[in-house]
PDB file of N, CA and C in Angstrom:
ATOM      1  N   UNK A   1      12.071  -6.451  -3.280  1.00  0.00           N
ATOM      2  CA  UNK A   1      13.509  -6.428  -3.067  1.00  0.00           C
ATOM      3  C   UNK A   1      13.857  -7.261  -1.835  1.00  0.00           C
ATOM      4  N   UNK A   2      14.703  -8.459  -1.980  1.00  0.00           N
ATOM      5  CA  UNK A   2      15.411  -8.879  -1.047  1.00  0.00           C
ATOM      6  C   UNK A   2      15.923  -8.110  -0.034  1.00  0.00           C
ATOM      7  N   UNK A   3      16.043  -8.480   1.463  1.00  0.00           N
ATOM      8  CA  UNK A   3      16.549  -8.018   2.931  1.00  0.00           C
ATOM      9  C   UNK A   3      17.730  -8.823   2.921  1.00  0.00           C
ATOM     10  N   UNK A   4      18.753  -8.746   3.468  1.00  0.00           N
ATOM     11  CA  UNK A   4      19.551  -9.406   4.255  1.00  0.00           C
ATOM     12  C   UNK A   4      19.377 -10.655   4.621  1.00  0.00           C
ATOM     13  N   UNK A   5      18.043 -11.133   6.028  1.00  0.00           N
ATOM     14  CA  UNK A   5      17.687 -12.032   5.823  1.00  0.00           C
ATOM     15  C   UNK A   5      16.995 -12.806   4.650  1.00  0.00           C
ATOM     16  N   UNK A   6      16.416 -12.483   3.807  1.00  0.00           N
ATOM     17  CA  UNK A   6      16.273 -13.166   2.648  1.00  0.00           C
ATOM     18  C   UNK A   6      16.929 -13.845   1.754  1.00  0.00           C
ATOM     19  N   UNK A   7      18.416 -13.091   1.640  1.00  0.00           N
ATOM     20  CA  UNK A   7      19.371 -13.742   0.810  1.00  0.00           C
ATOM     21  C   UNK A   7      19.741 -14.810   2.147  1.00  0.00           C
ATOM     22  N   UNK A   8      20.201 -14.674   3.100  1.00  0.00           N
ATOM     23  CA  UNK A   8      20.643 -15.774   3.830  1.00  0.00           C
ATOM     24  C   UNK A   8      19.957 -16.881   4.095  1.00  0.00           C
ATOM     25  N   UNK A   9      18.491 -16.701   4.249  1.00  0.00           N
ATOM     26  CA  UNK A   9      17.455 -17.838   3.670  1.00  0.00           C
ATOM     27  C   UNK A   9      17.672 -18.626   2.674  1.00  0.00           C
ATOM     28  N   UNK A  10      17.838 -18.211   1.665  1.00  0.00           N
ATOM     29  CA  UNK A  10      18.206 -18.782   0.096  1.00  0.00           C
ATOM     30  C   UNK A  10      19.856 -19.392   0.475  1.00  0.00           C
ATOM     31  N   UNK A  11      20.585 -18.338   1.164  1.00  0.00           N
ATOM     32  CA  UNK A  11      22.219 -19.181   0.501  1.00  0.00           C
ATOM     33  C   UNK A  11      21.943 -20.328   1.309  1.00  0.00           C
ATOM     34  N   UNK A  12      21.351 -20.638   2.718  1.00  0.00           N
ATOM     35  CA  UNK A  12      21.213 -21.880   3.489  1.00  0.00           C
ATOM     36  C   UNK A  12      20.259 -22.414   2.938  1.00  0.00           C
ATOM     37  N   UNK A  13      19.245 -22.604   2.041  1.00  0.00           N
ATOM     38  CA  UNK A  13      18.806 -22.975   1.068  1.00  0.00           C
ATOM     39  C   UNK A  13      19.503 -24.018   0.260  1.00  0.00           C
ATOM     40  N   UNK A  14      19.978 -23.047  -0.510  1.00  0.00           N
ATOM     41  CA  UNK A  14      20.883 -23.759  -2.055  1.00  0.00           C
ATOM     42  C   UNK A  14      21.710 -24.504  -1.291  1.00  0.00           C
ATOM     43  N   UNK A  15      22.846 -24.280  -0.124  1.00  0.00           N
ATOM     44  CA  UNK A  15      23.781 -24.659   0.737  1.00  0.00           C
ATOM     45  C   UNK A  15      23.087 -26.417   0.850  1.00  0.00           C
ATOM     46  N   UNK A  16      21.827 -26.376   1.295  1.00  0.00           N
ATOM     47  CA  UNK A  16      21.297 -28.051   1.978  1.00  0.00           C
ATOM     48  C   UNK A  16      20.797 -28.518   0.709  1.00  0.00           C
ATOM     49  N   UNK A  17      20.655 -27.680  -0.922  1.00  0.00           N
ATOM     50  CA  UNK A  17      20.076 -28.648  -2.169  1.00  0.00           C
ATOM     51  C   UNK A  17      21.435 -29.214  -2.477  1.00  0.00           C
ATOM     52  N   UNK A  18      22.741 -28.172  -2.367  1.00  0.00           N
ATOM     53  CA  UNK A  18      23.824 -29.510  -2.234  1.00  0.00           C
ATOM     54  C   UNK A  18      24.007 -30.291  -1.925  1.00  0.00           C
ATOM     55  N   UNK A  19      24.312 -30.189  -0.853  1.00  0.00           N
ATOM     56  CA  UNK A  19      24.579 -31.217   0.146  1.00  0.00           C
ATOM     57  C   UNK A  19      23.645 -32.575  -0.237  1.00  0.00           C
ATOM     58  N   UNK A  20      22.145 -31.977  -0.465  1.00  0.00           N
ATOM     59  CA  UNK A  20      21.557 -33.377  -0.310  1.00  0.00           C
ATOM     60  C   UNK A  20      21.275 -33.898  -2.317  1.00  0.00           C
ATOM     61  N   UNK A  21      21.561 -33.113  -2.720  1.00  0.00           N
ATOM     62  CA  UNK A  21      21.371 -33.556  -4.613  1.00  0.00           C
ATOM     63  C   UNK A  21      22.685 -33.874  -5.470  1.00  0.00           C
ATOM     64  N   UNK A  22      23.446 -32.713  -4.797  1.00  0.00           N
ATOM     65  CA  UNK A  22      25.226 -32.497  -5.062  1.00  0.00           C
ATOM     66  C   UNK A  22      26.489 -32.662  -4.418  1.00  0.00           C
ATOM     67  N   UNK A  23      26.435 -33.850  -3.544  1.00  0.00           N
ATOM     68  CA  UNK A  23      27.494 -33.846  -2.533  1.00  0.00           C
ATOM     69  C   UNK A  23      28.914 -33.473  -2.888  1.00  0.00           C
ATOM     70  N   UNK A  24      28.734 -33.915  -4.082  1.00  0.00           N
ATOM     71  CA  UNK A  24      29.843 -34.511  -5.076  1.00  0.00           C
ATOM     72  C   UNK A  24      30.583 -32.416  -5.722  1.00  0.00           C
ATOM     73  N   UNK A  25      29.507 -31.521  -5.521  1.00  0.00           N
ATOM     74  CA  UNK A  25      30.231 -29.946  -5.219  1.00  0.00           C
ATOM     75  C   UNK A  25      30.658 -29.533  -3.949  1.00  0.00           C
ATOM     76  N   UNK A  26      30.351 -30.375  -2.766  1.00  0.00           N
ATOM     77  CA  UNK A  26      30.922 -29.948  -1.436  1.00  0.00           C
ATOM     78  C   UNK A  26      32.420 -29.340  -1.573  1.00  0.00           C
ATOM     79  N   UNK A  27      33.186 -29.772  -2.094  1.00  0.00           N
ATOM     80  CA  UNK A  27      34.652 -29.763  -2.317  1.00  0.00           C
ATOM     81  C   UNK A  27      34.997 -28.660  -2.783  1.00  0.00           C
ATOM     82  N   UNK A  28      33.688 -27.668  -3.637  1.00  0.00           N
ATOM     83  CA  UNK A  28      34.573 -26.296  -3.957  1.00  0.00           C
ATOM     84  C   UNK A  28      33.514 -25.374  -3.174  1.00  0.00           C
ATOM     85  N   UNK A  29      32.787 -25.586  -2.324  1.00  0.00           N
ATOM     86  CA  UNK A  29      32.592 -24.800  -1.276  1.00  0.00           C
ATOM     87  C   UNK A  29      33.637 -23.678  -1.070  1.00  0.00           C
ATOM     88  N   UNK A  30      34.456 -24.494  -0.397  1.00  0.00           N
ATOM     89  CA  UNK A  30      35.466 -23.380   0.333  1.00  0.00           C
ATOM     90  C   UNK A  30      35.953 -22.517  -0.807  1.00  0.00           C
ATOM     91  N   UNK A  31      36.022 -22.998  -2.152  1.00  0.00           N
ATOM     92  CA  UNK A  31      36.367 -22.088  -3.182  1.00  0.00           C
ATOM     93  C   UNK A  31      35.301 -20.455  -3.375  1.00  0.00           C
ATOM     94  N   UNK A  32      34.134 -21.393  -3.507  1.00  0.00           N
ATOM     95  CA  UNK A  32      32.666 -20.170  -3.123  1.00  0.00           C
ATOM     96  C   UNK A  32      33.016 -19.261  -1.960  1.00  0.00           C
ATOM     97  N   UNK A  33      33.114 -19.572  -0.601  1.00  0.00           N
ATOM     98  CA  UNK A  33      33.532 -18.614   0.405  1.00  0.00           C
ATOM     99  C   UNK A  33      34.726 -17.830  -0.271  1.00  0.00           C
ATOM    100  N   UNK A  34      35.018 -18.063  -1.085  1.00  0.00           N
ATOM    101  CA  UNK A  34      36.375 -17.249  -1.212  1.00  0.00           C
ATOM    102  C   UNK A  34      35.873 -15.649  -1.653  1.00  0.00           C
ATOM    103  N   UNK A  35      34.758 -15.556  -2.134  1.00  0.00           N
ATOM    104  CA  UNK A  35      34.078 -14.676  -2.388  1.00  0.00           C
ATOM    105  C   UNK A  35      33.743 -13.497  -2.042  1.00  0.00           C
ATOM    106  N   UNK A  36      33.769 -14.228  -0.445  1.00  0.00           N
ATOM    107  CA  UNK A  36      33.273 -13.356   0.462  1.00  0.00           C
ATOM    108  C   UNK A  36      34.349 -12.542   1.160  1.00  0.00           C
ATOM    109  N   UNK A  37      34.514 -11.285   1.744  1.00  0.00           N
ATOM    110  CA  UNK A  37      35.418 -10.331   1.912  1.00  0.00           C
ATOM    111  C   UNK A  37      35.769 -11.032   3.815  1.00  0.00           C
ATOM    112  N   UNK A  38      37.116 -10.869   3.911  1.00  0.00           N
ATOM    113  CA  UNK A  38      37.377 -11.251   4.782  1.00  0.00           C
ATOM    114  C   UNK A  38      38.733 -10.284   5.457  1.00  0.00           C
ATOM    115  N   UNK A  39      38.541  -9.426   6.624  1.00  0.00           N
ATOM    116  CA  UNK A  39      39.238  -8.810   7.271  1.00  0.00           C
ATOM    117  C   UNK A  39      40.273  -9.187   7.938  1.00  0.00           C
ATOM    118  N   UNK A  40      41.043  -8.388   8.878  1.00  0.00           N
ATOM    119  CA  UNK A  40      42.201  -8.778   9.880  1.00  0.00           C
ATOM    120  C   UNK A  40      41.182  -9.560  10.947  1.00  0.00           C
ATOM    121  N   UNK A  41      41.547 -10.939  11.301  1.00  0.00           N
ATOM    122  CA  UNK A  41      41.604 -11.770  11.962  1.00  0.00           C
ATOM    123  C   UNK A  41      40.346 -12.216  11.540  1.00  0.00           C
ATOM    124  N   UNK A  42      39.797 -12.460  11.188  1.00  0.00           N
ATOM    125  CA  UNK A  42      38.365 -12.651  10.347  1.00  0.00           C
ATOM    126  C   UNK A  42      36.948 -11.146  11.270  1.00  0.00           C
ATOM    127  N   UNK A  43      37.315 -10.436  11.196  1.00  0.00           N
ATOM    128  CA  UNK A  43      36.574  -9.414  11.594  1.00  0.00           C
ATOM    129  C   UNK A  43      36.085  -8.292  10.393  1.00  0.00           C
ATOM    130  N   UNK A  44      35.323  -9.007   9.534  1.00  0.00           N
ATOM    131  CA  UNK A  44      34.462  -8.257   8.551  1.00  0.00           C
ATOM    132  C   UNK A  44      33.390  -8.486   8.699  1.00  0.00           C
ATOM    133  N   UNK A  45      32.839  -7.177   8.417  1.00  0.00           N
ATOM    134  CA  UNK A  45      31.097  -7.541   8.492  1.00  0.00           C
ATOM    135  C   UNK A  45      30.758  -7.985   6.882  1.00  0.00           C
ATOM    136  N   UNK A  46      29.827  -8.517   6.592  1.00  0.00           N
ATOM    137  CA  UNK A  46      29.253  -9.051   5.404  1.00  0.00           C
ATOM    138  C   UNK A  46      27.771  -7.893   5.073  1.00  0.00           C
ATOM    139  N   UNK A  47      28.040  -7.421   3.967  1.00  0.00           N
ATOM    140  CA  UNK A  47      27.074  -6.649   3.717  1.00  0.00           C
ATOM    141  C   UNK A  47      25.764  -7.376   2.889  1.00  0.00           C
ATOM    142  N   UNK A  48      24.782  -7.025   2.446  1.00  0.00           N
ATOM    143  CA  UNK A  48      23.793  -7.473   1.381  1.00  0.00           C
ATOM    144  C   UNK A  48      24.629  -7.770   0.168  1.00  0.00           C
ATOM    145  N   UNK A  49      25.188  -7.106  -0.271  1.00  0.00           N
ATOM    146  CA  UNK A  49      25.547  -7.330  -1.883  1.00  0.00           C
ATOM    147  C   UNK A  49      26.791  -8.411  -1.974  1.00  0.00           C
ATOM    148  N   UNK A  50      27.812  -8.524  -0.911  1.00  0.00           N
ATOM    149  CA  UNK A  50      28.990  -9.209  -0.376  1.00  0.00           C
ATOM    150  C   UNK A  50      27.596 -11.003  -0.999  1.00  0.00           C
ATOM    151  N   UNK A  51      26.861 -10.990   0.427  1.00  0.00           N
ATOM    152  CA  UNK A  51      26.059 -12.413   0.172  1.00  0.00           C
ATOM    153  C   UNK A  51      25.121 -12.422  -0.979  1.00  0.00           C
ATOM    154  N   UNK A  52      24.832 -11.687  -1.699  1.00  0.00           N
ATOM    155  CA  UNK A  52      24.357 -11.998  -2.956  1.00  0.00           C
ATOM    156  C   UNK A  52      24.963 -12.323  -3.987  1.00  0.00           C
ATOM    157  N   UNK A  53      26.589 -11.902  -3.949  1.00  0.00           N
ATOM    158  CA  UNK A  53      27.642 -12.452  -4.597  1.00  0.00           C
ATOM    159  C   UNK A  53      27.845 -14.069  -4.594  1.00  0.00           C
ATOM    160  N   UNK A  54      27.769 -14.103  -3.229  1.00  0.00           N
ATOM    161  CA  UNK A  54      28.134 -15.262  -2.508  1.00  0.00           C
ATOM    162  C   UNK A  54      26.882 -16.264  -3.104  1.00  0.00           C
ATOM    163  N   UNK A  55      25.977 -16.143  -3.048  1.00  0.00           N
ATOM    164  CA  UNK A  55      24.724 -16.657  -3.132  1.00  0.00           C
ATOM    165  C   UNK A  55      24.156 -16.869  -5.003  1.00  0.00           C
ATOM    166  N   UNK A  56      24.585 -15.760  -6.229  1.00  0.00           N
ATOM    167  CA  UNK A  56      24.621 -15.996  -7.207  1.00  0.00           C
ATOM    168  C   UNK A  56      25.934 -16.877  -7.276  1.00  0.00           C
ATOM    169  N   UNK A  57      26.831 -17.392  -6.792  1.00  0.00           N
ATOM    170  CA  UNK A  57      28.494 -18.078  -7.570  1.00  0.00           C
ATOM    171  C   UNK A  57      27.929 -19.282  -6.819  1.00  0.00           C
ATOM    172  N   UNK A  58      26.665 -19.395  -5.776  1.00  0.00           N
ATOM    173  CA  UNK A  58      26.414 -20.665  -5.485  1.00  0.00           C
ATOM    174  C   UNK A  58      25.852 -21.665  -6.538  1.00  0.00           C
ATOM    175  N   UNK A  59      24.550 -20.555  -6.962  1.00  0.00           N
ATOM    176  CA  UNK A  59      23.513 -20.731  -7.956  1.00  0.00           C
ATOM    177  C   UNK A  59      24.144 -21.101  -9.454  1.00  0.00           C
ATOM    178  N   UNK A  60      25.104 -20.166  -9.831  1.00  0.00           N
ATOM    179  CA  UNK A  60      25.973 -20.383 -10.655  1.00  0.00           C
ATOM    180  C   UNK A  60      26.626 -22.179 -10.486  1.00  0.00           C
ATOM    181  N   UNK A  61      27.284 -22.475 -10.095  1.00  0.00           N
ATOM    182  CA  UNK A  61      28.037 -23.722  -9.765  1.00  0.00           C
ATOM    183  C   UNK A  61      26.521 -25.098  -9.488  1.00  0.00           C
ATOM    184  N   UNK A  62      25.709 -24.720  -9.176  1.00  0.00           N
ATOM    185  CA  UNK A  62      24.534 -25.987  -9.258  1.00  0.00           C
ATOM    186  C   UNK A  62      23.899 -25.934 -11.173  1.00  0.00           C
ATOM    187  N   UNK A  63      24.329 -24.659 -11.594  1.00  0.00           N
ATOM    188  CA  UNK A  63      23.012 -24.723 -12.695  1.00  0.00           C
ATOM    189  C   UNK A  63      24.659 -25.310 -13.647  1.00  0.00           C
ATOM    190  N   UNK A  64      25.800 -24.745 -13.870  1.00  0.00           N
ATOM    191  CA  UNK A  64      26.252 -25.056 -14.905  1.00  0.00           C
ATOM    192  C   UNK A  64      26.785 -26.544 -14.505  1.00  0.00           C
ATOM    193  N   UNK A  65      26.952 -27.337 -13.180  1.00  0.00           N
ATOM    194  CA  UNK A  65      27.194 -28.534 -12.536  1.00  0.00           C
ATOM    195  C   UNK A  65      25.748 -29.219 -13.845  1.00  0.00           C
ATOM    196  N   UNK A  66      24.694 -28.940 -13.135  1.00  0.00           N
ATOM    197  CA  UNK A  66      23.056 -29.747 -13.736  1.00  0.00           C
ATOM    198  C   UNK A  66      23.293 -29.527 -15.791  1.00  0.00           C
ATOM    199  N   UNK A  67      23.652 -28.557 -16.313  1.00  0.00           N
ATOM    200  CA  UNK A  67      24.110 -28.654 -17.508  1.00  0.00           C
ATOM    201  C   UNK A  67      25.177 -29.832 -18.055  1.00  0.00           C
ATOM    202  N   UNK A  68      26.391 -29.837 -17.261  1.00  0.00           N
ATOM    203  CA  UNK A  68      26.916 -31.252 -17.442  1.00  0.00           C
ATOM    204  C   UNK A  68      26.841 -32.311 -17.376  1.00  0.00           C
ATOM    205  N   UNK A  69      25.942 -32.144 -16.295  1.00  0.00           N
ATOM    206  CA  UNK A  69      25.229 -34.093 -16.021  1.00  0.00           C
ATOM    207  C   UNK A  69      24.057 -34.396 -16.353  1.00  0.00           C
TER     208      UNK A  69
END
């Protein structure tokens, strides 16, 4: 079972196979963060399951991106 740090390993992971395979998804990034739960003034904590969300809609968006091209 994945830790906390583990998934954040992986999302900065997948995060730099963009950047350097997929530049061309940089642009809905900020759509992906949208994912993530965000409090009054940005003061939320991020739980395990919050970044595994975050981290499958990454995975999601490279595999069905690699299906189209």
């Amino acid at each position: 079972m994945k830790d906390t740090k583990d998934v954040l390993t992986e999302i900065s992971s997948t995060l730099r196979e963009i950047e350097d395979k997929y530049p061309e998804l940089q642009k809905y990034l900020d759509e992906t963060r949208n994912t993530l739960p965000s409090g009054p003034e940005g003061n939320t904590e991020l739980n395990k399951d919050d970044l595994q969300t975050y981290l499958d809609n990454l995975k999601e968006m490279v595999e069905n991106y690699k299906k189209e091209h």
